[in-house]
Every structure is written in C-alpha cells, then in structure tokens.
C-alpha atoms as a PDB file:
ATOM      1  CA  UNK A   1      34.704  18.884  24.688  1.00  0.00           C
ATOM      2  CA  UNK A   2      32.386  20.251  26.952  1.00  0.00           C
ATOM      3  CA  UNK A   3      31.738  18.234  30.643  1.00  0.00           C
ATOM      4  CA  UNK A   4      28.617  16.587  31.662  1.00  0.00           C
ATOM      5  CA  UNK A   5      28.819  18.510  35.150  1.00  0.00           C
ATOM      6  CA  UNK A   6      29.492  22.128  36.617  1.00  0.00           C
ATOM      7  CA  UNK A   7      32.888  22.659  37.679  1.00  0.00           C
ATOM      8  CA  UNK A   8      34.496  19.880  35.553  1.00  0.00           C
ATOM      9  CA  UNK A   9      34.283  16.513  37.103  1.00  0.00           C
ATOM     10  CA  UNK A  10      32.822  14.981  33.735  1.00  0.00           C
ATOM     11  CA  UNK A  11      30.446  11.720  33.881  1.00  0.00           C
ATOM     12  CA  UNK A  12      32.037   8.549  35.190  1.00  0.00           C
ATOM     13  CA  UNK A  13      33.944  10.041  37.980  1.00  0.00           C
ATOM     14  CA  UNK A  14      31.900  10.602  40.749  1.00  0.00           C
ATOM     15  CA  UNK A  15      32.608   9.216  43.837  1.00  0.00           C
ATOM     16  CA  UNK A  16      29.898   7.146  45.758  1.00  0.00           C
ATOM     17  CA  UNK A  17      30.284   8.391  49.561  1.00  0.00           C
ATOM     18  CA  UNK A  18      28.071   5.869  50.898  1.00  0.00           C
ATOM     19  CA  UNK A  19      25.526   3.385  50.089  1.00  0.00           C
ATOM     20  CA  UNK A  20      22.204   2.745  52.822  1.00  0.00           C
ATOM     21  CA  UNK A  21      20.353   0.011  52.377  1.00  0.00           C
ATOM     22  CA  UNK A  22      17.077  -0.553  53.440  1.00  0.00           C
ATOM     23  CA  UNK A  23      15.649  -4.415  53.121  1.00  0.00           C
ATOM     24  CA  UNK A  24      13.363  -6.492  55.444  1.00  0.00           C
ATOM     25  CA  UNK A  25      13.362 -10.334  54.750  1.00  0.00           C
ATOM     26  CA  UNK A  26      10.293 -11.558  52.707  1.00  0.00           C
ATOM     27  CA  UNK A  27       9.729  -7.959  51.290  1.00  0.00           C
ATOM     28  CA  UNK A  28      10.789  -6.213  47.849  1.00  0.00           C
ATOM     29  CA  UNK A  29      11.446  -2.472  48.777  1.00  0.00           C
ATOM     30  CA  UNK A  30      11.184  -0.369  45.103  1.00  0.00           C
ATOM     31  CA  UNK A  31      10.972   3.015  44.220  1.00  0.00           C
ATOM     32  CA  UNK A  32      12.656   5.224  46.780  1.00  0.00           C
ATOM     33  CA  UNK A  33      12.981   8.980  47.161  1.00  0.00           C
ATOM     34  CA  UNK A  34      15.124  10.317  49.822  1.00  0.00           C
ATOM     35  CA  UNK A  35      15.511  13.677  51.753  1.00  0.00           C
ATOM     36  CA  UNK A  36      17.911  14.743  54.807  1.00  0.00           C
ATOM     37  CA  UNK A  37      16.759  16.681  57.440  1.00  0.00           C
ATOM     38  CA  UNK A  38      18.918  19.510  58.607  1.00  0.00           C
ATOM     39  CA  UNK A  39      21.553  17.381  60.894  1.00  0.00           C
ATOM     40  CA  UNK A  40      22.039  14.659  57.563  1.00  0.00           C
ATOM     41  CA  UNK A  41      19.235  12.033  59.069  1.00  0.00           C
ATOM     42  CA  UNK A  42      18.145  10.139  56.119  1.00  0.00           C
ATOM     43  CA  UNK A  43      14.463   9.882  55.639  1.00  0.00           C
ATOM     44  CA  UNK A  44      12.938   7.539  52.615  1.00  0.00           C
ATOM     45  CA  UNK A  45       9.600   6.832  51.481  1.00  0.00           C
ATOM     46  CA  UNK A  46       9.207   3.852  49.786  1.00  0.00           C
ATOM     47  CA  UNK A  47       6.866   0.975  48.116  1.00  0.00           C
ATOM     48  CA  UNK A  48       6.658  -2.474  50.243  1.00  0.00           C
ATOM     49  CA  UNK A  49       5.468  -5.349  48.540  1.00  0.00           C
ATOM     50  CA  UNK A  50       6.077  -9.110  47.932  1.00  0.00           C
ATOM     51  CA  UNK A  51       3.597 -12.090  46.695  1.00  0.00           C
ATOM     52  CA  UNK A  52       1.146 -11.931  49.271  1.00  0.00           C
ATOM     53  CA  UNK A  53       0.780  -7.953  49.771  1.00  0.00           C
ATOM     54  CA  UNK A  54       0.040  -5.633  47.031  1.00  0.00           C
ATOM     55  CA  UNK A  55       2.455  -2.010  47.506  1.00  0.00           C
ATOM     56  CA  UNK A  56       2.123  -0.179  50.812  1.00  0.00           C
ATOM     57  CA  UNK A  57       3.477   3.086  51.635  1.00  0.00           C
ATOM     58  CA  UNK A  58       6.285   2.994  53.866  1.00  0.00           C
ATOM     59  CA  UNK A  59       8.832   5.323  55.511  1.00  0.00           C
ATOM     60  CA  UNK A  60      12.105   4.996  57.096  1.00  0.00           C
ATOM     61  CA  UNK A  61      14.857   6.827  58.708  1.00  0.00           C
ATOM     62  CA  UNK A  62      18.950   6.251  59.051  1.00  0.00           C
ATOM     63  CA  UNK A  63      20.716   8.310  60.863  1.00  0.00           C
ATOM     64  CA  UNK A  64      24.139   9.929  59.422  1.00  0.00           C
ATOM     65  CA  UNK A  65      25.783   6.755  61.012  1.00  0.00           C
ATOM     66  CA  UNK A  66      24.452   4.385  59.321  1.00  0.00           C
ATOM     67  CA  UNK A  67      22.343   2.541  61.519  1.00  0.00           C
ATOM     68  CA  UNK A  68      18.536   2.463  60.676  1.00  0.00           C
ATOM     69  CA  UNK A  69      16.295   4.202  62.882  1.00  0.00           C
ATOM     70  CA  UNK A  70      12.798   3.341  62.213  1.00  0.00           C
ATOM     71  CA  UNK A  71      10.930   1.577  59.181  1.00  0.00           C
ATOM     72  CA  UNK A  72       7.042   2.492  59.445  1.00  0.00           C
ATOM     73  CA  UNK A  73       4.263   1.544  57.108  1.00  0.00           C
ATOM     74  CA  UNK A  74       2.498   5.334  56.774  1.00  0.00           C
ATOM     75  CA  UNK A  75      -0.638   3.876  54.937  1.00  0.00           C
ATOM     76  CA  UNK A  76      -0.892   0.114  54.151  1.00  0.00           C
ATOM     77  CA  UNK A  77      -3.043  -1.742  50.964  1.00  0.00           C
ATOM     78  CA  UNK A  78      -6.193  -2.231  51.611  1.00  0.00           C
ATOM     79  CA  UNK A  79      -7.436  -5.820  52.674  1.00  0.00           C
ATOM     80  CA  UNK A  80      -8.558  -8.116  49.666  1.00  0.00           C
ATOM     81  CA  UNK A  81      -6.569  -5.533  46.916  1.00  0.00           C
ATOM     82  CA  UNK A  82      -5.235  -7.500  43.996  1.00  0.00           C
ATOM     83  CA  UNK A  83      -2.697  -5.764  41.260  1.00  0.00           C
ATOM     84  CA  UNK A  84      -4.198  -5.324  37.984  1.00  0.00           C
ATOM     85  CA  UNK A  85      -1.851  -7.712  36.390  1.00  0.00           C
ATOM     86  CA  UNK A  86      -2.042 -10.739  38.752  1.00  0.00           C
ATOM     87  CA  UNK A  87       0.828 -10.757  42.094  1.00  0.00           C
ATOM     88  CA  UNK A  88       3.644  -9.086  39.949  1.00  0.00           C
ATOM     89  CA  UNK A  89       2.239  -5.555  40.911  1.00  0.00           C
ATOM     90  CA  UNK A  90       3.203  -5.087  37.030  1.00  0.00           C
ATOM     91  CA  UNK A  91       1.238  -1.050  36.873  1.00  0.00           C
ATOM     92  CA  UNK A  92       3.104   2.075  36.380  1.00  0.00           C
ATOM     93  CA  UNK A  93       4.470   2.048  39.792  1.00  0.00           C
ATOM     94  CA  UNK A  94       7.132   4.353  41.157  1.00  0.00           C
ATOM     95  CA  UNK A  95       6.996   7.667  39.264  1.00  0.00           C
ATOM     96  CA  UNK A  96       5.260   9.685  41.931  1.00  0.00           C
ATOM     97  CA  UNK A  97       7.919   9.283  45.286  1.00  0.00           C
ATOM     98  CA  UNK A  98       8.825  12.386  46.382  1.00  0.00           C
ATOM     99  CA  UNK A  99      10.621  13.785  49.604  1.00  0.00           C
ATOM    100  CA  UNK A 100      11.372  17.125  50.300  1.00  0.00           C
ATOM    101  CA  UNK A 101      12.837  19.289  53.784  1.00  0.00           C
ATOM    102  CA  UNK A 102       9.962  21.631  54.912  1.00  0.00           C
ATOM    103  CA  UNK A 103      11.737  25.470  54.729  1.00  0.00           C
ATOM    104  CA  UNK A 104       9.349  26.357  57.670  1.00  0.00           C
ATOM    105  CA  UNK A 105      10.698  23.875  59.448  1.00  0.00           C
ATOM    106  CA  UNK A 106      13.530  22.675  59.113  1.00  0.00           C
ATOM    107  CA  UNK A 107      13.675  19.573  61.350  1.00  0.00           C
ATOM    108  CA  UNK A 108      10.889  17.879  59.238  1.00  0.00           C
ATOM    109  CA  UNK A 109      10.211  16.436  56.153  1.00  0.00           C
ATOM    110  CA  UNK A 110       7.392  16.040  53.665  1.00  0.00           C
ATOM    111  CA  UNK A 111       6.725  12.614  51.594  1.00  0.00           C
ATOM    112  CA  UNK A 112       5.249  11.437  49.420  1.00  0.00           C
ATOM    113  CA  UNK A 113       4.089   8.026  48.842  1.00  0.00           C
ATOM    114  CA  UNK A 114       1.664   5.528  46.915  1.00  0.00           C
ATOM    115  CA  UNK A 115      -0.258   1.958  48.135  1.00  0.00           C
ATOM    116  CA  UNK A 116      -2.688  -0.055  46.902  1.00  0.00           C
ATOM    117  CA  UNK A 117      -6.333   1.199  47.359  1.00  0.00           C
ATOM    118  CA  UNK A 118      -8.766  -0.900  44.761  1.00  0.00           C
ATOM    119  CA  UNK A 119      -8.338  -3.559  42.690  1.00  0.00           C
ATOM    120  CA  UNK A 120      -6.865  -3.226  39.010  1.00  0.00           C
ATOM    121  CA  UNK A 121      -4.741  -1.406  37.150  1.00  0.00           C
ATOM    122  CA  UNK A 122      -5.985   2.213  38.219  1.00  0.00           C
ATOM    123  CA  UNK A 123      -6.076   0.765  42.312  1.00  0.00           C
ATOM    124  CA  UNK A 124      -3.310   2.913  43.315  1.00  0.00           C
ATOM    125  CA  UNK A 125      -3.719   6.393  45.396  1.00  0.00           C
ATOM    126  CA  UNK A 126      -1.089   8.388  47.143  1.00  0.00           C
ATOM    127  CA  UNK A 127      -0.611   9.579  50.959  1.00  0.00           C
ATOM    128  CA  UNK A 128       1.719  12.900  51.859  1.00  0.00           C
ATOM    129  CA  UNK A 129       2.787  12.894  55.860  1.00  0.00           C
ATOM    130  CA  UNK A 130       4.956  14.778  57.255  1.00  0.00           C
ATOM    131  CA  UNK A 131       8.557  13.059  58.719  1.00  0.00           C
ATOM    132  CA  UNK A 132      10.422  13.957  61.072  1.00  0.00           C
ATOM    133  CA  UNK A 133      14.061  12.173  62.472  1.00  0.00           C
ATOM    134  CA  UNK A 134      11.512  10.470  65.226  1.00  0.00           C
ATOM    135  CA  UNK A 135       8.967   8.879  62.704  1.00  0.00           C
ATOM    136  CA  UNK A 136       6.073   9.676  60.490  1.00  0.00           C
ATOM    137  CA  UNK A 137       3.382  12.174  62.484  1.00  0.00           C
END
C-alpha cells in the first residue's frame, strides 16, 4: 500500500514541533496564513473580529523562541460596517490569506489579508503589505 507522503512517513505520524498561539482577550482570531522569514521569525496575517467589530486585517510576528513580537492591525473595518448576516460575520470568510517570503528580499514578507469595507454580504476587500521581522511597512 502506497504512503500518503514522500519518503514514507504515511498519514498519522507526523510529529507537531511546536504550536504558536496568537489570542488577545475579547477578540476571535480566524483564518491564518503563515510565512518565516529567512532566520525562522514567524509572520501571520490574520482576521480580528468579535461582536462589536466586523473582521480587520491584522498581522503579527513570533520570533523562533516563542515569544510574540508584535500584533498590528494593517487595515481595520471601516466605521459603521455591519456583516451581511447580522454580528456572526457568517460570509465566505477566510479563503483568500496568503503569506509568502519575497525572493528579492529575503528578510521580508508579503501578505495578504481581508477586512470589512461596506456593509453586506459582498463588504469585504483585501490589503497586501509587505512584513518584515520589525512590523508591517
């Protein structure tokens, strides 16, 4: 029987090395997509949300350590934006993250991200920046 992955190692035994978490209290962090810069810092982009804020584009970094080195909203929702499905934020959210190390340069990385624009369903629109291990420029 053939194995789910080159070289062998066959599904259900990989080996977690670590596990990050990002959180801040009061906030529901969803949707990640992660990168690493070329000495292993971590950068994320992510959607921030709870009941009173519609989703915001976000960024943070954690360095190879562990410890978390900066959590920065890159664009937030726009003042008076409601979800297209009441507070639940219930659209097609999530599908469109991306992160990715720049070849040019190697200390920086490129993300992608979405927030909350309009009201509705279709409200959403998406921000690229550039990352580096210092913050979002």
């Amino acid at each position: 029987m053939a194995s789910g992955f080159a070289g062998g190692l066959g599904w259900g035994k990989t080996k977690v090395l670590h596990t990050f978490r990002f959180s801040e209290s009061g906030y529901n962090y969803t949707y990640g997509a992660v990168a690493l810069d070329y000495k292993g810092f971590i950068i994320v982009t992510l959607s921030r949300s709870n009941s009173q804020h519609t989703p915001m584009a976000v960024e943070a970094g954690m360095s190879p350590s562990g410890s978390i080195k900066f959590v920065q909203i890159i664009r937030s929702n726009v003042a008076g934006t409601t979800c297209g499905s009441g507070s639940n934020c219930d659209e097609r959210w999530g599908d469109y993250l991306g992160a990715a190390r720049d070849d040019t340069n190697i200390a920086q990385i490129y993300v992608a991200s979405l927030y909350q624009q309009k009201p509705g369903a279709t409200g959403w629109a998406s921000v690229i920046k550039a990352a580096t291990s210092a913050g979002v420029e």
